[in-house]
Protein backbone atom coordinates (compact mmCIF):
# COMPACT_ATOMS: atom_id res chain seq x y z
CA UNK A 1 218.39 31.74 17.55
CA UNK A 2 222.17 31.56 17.44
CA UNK A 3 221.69 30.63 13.51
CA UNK A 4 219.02 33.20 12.83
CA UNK A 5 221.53 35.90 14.16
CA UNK A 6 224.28 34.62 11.88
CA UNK A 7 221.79 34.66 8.82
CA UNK A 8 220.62 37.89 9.90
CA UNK A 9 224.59 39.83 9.61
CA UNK A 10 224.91 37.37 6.28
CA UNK A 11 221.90 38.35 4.07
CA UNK A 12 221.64 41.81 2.96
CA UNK A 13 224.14 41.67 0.36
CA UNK A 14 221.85 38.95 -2.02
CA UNK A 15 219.09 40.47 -0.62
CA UNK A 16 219.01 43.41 -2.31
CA UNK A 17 220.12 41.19 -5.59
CA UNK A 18 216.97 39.96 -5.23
CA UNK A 19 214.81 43.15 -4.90
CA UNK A 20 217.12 45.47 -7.20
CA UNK A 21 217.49 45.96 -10.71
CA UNK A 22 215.05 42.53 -11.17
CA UNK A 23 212.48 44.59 -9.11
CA UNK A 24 210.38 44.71 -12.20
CA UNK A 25 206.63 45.63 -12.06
CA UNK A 26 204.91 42.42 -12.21
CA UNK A 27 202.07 39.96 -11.75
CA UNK A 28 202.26 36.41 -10.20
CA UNK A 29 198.66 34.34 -10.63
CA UNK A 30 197.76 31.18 -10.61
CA UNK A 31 195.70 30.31 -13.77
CA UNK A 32 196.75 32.92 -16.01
CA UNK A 33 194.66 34.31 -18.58
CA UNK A 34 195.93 37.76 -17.71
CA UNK A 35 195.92 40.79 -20.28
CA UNK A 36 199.74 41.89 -21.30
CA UNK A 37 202.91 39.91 -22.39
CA UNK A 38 203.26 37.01 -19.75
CA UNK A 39 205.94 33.90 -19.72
CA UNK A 40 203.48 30.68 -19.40
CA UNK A 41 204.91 28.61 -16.82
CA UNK A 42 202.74 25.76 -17.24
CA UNK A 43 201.90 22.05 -15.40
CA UNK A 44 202.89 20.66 -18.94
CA UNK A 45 206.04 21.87 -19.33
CA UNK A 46 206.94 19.49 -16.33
CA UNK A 47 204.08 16.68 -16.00
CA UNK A 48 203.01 16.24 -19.47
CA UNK A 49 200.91 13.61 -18.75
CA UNK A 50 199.07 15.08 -16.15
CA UNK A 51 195.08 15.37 -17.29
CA UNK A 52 194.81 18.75 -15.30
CA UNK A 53 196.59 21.99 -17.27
CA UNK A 54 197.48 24.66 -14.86
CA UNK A 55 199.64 27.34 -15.71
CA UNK A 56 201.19 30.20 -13.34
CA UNK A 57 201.88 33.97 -15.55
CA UNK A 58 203.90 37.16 -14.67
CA UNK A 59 202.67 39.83 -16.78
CA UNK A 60 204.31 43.38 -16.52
CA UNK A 61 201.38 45.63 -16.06
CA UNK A 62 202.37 48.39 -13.42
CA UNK A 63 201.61 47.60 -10.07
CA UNK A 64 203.52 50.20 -8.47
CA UNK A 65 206.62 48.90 -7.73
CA UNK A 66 205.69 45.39 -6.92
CA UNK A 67 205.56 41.97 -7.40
CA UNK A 68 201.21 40.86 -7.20
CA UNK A 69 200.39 37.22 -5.60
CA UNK A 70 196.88 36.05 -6.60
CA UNK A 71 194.96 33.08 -6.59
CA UNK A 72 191.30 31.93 -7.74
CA UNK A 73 188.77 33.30 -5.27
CA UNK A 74 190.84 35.79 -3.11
CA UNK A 75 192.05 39.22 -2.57
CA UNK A 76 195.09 39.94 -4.88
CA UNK A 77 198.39 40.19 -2.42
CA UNK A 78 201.33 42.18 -3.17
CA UNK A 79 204.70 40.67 -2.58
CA UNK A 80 206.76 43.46 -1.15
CA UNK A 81 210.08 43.16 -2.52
CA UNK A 82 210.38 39.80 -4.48
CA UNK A 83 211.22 40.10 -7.92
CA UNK A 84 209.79 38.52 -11.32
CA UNK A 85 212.86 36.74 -12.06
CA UNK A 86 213.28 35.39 -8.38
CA UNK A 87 209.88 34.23 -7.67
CA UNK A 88 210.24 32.24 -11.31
CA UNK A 89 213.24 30.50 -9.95
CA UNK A 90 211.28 29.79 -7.05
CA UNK A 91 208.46 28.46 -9.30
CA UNK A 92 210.83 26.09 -11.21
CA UNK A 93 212.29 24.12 -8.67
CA UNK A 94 208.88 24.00 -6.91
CA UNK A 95 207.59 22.54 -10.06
CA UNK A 96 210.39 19.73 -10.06
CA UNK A 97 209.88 18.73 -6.49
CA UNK A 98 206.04 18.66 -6.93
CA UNK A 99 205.99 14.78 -7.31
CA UNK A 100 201.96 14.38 -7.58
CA UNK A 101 201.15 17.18 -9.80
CA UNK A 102 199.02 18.94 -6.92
CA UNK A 103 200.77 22.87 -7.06
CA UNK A 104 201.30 21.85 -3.12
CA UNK A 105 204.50 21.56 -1.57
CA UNK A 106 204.29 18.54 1.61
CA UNK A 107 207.25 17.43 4.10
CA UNK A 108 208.71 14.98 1.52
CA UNK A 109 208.96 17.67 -1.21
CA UNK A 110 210.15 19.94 0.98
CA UNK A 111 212.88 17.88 2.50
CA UNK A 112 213.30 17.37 -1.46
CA UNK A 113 213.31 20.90 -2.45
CA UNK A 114 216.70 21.70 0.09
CA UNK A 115 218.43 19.02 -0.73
CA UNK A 116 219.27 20.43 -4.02
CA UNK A 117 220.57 23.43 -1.64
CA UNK A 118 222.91 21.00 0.40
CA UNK A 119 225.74 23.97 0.49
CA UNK A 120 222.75 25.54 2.29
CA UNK A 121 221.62 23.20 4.61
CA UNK A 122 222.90 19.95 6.19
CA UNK A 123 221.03 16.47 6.33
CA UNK A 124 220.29 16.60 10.10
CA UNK A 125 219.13 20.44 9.02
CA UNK A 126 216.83 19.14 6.30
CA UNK A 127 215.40 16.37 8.73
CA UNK A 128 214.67 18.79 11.50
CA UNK A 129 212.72 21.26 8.96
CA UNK A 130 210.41 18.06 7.70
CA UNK A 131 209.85 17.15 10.99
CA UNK A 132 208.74 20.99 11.88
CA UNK A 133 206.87 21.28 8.70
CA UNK A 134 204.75 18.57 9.51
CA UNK A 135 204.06 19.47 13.03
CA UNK A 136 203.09 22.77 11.84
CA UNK A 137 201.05 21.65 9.13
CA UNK A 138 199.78 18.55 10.98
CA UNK A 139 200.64 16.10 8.09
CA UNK A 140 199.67 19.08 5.45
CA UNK A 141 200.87 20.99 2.50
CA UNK A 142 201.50 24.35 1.43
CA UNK A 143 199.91 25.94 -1.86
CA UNK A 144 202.73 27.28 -3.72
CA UNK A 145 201.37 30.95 -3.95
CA UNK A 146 201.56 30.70 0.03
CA UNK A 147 204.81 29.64 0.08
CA UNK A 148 206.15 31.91 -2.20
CA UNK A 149 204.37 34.85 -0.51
CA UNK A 150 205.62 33.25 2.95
CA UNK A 151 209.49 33.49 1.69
CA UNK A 152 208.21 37.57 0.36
CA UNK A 153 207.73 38.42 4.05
CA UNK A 154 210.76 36.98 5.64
CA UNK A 155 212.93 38.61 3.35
CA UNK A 156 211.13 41.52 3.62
CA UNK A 157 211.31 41.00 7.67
CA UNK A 158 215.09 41.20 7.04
CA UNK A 159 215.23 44.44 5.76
CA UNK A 160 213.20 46.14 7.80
CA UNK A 161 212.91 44.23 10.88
CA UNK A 162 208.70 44.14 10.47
CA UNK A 163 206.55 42.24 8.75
CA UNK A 164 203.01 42.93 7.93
CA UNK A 165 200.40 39.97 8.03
CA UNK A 166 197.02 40.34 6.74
CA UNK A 167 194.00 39.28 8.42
CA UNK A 168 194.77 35.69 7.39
CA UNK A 169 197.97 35.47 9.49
CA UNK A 170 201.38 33.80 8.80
CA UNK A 171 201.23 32.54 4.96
CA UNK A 172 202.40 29.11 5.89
CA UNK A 173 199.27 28.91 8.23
CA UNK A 174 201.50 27.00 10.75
CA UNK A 175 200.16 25.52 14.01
CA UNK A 176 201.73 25.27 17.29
CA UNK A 177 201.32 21.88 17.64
CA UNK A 178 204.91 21.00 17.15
CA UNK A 179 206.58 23.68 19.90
CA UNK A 180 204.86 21.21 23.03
CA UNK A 181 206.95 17.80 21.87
CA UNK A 182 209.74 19.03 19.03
CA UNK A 183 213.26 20.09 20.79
CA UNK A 184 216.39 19.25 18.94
CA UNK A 185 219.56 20.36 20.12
CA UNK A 186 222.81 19.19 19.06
CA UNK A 187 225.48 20.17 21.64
CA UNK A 188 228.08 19.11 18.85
CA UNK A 189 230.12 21.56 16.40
CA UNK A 190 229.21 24.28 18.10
CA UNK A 191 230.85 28.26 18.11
CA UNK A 192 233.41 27.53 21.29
CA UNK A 193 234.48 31.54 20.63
CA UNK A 194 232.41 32.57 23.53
CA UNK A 195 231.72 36.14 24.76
CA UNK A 196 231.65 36.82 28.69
CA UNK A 197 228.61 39.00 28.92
CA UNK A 198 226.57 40.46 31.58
CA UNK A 199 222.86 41.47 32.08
CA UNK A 200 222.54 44.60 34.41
CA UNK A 201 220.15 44.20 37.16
CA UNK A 202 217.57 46.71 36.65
CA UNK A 203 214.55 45.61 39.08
CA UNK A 204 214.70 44.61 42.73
CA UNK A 205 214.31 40.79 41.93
CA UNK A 206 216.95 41.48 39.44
CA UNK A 207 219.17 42.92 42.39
CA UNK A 208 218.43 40.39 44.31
CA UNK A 209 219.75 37.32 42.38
CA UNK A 210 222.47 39.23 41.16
CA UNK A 211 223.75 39.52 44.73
CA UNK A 212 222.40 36.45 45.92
CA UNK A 213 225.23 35.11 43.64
CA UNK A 214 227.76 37.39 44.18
CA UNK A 215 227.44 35.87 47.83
CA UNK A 216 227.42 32.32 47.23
CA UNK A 217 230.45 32.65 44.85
CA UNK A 218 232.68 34.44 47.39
CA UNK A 219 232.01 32.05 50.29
CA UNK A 220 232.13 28.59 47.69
CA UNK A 221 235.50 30.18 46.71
CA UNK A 222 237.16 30.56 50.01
CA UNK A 223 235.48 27.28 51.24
CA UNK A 224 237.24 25.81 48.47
CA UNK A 225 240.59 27.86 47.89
CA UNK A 226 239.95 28.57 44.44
CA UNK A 227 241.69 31.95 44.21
CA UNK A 228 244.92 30.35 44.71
CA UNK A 229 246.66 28.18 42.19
CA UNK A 230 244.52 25.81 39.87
CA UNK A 231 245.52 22.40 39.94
CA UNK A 232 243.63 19.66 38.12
CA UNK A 233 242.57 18.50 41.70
CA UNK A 234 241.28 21.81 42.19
CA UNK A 235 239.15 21.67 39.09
CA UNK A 236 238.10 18.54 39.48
CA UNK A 237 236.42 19.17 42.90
CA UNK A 238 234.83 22.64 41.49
CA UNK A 239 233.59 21.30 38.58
CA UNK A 240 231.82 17.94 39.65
CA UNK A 241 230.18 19.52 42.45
CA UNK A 242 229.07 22.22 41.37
CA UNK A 243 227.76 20.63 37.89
CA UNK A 244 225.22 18.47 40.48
CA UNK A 245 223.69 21.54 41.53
CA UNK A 246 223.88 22.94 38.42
CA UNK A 247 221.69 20.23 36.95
CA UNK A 248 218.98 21.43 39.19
CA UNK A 249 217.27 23.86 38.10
CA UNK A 250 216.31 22.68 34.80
CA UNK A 251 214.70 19.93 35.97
CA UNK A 252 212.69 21.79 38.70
CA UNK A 253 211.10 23.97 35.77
CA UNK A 254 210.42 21.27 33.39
CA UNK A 255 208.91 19.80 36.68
CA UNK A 256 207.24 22.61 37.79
CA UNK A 257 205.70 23.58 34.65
CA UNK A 258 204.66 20.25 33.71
CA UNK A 259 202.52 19.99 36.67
CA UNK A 260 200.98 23.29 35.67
CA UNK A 261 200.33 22.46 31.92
CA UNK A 262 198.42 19.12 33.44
CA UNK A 263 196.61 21.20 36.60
CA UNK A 264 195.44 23.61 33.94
CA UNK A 265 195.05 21.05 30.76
CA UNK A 266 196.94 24.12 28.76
CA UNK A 267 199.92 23.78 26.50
CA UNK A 268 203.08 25.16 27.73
CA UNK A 269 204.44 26.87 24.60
CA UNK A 270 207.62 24.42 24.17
CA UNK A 271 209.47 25.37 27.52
CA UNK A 272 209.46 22.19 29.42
CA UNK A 273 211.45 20.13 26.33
CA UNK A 274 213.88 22.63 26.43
CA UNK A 275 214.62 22.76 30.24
CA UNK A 276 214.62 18.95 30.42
CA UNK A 277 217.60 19.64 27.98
CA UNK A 278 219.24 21.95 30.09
CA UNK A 279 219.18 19.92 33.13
CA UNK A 280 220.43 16.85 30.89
CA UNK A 281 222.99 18.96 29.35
CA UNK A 282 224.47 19.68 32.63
CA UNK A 283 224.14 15.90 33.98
CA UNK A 284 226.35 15.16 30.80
CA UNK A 285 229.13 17.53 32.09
CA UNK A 286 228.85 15.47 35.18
CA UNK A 287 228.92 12.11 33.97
CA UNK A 288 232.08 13.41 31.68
CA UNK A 289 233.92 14.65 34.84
CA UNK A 290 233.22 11.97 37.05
CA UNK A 291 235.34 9.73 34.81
CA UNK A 292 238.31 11.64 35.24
CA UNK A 293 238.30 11.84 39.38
CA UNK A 294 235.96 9.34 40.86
CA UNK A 295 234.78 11.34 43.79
CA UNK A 296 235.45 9.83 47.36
CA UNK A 297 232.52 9.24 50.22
CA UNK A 298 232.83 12.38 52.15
CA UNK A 299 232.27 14.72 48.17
CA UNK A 300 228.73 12.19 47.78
CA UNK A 301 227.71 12.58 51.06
CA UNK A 302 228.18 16.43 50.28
CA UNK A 303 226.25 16.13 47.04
CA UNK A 304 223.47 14.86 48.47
CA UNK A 305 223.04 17.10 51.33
CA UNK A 306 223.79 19.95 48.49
CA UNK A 307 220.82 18.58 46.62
CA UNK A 308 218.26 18.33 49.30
CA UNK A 309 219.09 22.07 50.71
CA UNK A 310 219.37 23.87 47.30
CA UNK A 311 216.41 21.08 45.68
CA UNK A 312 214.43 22.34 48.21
CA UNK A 313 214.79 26.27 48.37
CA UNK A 314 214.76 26.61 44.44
CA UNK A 315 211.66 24.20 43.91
CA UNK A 316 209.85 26.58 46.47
CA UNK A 317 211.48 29.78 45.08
CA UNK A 318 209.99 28.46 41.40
CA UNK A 319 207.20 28.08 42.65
CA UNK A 320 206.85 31.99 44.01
CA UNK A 321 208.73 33.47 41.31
CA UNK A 322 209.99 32.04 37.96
CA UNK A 323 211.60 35.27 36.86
CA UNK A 324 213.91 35.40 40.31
CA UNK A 325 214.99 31.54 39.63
CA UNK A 326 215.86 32.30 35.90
CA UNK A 327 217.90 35.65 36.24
CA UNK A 328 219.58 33.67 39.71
CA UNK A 329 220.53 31.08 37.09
CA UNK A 330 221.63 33.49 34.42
CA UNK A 331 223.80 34.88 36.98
CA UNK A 332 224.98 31.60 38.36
CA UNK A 333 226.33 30.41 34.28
CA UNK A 334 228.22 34.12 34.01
CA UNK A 335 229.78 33.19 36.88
CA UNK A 336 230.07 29.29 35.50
CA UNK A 337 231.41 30.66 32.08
CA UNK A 338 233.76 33.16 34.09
CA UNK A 339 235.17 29.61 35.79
CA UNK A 340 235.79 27.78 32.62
CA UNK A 341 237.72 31.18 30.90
CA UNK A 342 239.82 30.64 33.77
CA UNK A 343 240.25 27.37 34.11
CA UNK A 344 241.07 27.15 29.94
CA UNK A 345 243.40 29.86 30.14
CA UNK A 346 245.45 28.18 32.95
CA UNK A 347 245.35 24.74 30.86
CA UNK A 348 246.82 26.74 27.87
CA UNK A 349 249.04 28.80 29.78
CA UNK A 350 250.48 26.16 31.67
CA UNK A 351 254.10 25.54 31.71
CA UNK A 352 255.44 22.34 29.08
CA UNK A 353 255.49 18.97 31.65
CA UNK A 354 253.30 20.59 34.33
CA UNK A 355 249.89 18.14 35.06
CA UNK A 356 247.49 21.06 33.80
CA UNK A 357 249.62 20.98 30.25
CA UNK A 358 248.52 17.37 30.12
CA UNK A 359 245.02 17.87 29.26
CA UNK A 360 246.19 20.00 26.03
CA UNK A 361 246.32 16.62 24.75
CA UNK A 362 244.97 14.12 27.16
CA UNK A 363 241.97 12.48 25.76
CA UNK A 364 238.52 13.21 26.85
CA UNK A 365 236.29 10.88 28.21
CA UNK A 366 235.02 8.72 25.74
CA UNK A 367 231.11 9.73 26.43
CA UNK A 368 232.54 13.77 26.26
CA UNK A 369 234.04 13.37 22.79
CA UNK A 370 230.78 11.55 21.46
CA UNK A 371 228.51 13.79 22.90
CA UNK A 372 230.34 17.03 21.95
CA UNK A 373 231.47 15.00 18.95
CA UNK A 374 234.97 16.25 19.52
CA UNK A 375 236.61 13.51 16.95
CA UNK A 376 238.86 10.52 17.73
CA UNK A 377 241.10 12.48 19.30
CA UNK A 378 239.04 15.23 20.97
CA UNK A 379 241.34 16.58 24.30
CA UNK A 380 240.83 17.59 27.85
CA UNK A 381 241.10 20.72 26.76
CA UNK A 382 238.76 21.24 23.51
CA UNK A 383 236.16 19.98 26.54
CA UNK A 384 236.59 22.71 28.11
CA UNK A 385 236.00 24.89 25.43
CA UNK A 386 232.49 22.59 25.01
CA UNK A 387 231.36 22.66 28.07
CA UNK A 388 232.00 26.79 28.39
CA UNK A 389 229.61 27.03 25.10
CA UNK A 390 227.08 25.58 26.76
CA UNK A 391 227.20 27.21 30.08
CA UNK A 392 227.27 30.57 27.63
CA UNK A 393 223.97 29.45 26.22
CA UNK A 394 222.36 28.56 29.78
CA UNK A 395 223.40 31.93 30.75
CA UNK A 396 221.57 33.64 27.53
CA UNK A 397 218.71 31.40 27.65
CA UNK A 398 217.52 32.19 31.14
CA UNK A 399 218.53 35.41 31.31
CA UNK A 400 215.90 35.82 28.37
CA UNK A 401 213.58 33.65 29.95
CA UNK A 402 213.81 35.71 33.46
CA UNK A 403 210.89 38.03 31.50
CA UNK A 404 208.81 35.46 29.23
CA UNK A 405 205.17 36.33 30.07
CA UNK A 406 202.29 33.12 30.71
CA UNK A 407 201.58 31.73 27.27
CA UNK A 408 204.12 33.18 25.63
CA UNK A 409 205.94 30.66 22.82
CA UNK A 410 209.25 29.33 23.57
CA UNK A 411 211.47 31.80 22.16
CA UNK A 412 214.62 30.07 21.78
CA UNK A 413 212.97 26.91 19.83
CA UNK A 414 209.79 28.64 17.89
CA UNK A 415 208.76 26.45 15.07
CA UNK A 416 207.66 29.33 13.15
CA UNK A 417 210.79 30.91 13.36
CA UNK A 418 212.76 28.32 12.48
CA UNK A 419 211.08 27.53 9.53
CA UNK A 420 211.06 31.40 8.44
CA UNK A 421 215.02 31.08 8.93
CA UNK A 422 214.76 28.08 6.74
CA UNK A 423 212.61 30.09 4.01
CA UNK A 424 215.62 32.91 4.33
CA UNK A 425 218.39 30.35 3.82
CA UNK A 426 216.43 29.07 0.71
CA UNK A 427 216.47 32.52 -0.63
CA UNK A 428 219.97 33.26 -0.03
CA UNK A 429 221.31 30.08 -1.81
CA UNK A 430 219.15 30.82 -4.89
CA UNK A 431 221.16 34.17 -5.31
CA UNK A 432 224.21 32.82 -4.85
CA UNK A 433 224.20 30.38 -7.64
CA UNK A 434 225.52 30.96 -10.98
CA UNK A 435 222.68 32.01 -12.80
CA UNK A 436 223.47 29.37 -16.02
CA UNK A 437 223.92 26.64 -13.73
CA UNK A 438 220.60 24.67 -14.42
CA UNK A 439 218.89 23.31 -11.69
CA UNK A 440 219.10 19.27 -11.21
CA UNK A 441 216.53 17.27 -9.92
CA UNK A 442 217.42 15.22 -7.45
């Protein structure tokens, strides 16, 4: 989501390269024996040995403004705002990807086809995509009229925030197959430059959380004497504690929902993976802490009572009412990324030789730098800045969940989506290259 919305502020610029002066009136078919002046693109030019001839044309007869998709046996589409000259540079490095000769693009020529846009995408980018192709297309391929026409409506998504499907659907013809097991989430190289946001309340529930919070925040802070001066002690004690209740409520809705999805033999649309992940996430701020203060027998026996009370009340509370549980929680990491602002700010601020200007270059724990991949030397302090980014998604994740209706797709990790981002990457990195560069297969 967070890369979509990146792509999204990123685009128009080659966008409208590719739908401007190029926007020439023309017609995209496969087997062309079309009337007018046409380029032959044919199967021969690149497999001359193959015993099948098949041959895609773009003829210039006036079509209003618009690029024409058509293929043997159906209704001729128009491609909104791809040009002629874009959807040939498509065609061409389709054609040098397209290892058996088939007009079909499949995982491995897919995975293929980016790698020649590695300034584009990264390997474990590229590896995520195949595996999302081929849960969408259970094993399948793509025609290349489909995927040309499929790249036509994200782009043309872009500019105008809709897209209009025909009766056949999405042109990729994706399933859903992959959003009930595929989750991938790298909690590594992420954007630490986190904004401190709030949702409003606006219904009772809403209210309700919000000051349900509000309450538990003032009385954990004077229980604890947090207002006063931060010490590492001080941190210490906040943090660990309150990342084992934080690990909570992930877990009860992957638990909670799994239950359902077997009670009712339905899929879940993707949600459980990505709560498990949650509740992990926050079990790996734990495990970090705890090996930087090893908590005495009086803090367990705390955690444990902690974790049967608030276990307890939020399993039932899930139970009644999802979308109080997720806007508590969305309230409860505002507050969390609140904590960590304040917490990084003293570490920074903190006077040269004091014990909080130790972690500006103290070493994290070793499992904290590899899971956050914060490098050899990766400090106390660039954890911080970690551990706030993820708190900052929590926040924006339930918050957004807090109003996801029953059998609605995951919206954060939506196969479909993902893959449309990919399709909109593609295009980009085709405009940006120097148009005399010729492409290399790789």
């Amino acid at each position: 989501m967070i890369a979509a919305t990146s792509i999204r502020r990123s685009a128009p610029r080659l966008l409208h390269q590719v739908m401007a002066a190029g926007r020439s009136n023309a017609f995209y078919s496969v087997i062309g024996s079309q009337a007018g002046s046409h380029l032959q693109l044919g199967w021969a030019n690149h497999h001359p040995h193959s015993a099948v001839i098949q041959s895609y044309s773009f003829s210039t007869a006036a079509l209003e403004e618009t690029v024409v998709l058509q293929t043997p046996g159906t209704v001729t589409k128009k491609l909104r705002v791809l040009n002629m000259d874009t959807v040939k540079d498509i065609l061409k490095e389709l054609n040098a990807v397209d290892r058996n000769s088939d007009g079909r693009i499949d995982t491995d020529e897919l995975k293929q086809l980016l790698r020649k846009h590695n300034s584009a995408f990264t390997e474990d980018e590229i590896v995520e995509i195949g595996e999302l192709f081929y849960a969408g297309k259970s094993g399948g391929s793509v025609p290349f009229d489909r995927f040309i026409e499929a790249i036509d409506r994200v782009v043309q998504r872009q500019e105008s925030d809709t897209v209009e499907y025909d009766e056949s659907g999405n042109p990729l013809k994706l399933g859903s197959c992959g959003n009930e097991y595929l989750f991938y989430k790298s909690h590594g190289n992420m954007d630490w430059n986190i904004e401190l946001t709030h949702t409003p309340p606006e219904k009772f529930v809403d209210r309700l959380a919000y000051n349900a919070v509000k309450a538990v925040r003032l009385a954990f802070d004077a229980a604890t004497g947090w207002n006063g001066e931060i010490t590492q002690s001080k941190v210490m004690n906040r943090t660990i504690y309150l990342e084992t209740i934080a690990a909570v409520p992930g877990m009860v809705a992957a638990i909670v929902r799994h239950f359902k999805s077997l009670r009712t033999m339905q899929r879940d649309g993707g949600m459980i993976q990505m709560f498990l992940d949650e509740a992990n996430n926050e079990r790996m701020h734990l495990l970090t802490f705890v090996r930087m203060k090893n908590p005495n027998a009086l803090f367990r026996a705390a955690v444990v009572g902690g974790q049967f009370g608030f276990g307890s009340v939020f399993l039932l509370a899930y139970m009644i009412s999802p979308h109080f549980c997720h806007r508590f929680v969305g309230y409860v990491e505002e507050e969390a990324c609140s904590t960590y602002t304040k917490i990084i700010k003293a570490i920074e601020e903190a006077p040269e030789g004091s014990e909080l200007a130790e972690w500006r270059t103290q070493l994290a724990p070793a499992i904290g730098r590899a899971y956050w991949k914060l490098g050899e030397n990766g400090s106390v302090l660039q954890l911080m800045y970690a551990v706030r980014a993820d708190e900052a998604e929590h926040r924006d994740v339930n918050h957004l969940c807090s109003d996801i209706k029953p059998g609605q797709i995951n919206p954060v990790f939506n196969t479909e989506e993902k893959l449309n981002t990919m399709l909109l990457k593609y295009v980009q990195d085709i405009m940006e290259r120097d148009p005399n560069k010729p492409l290399q297969h790789q």
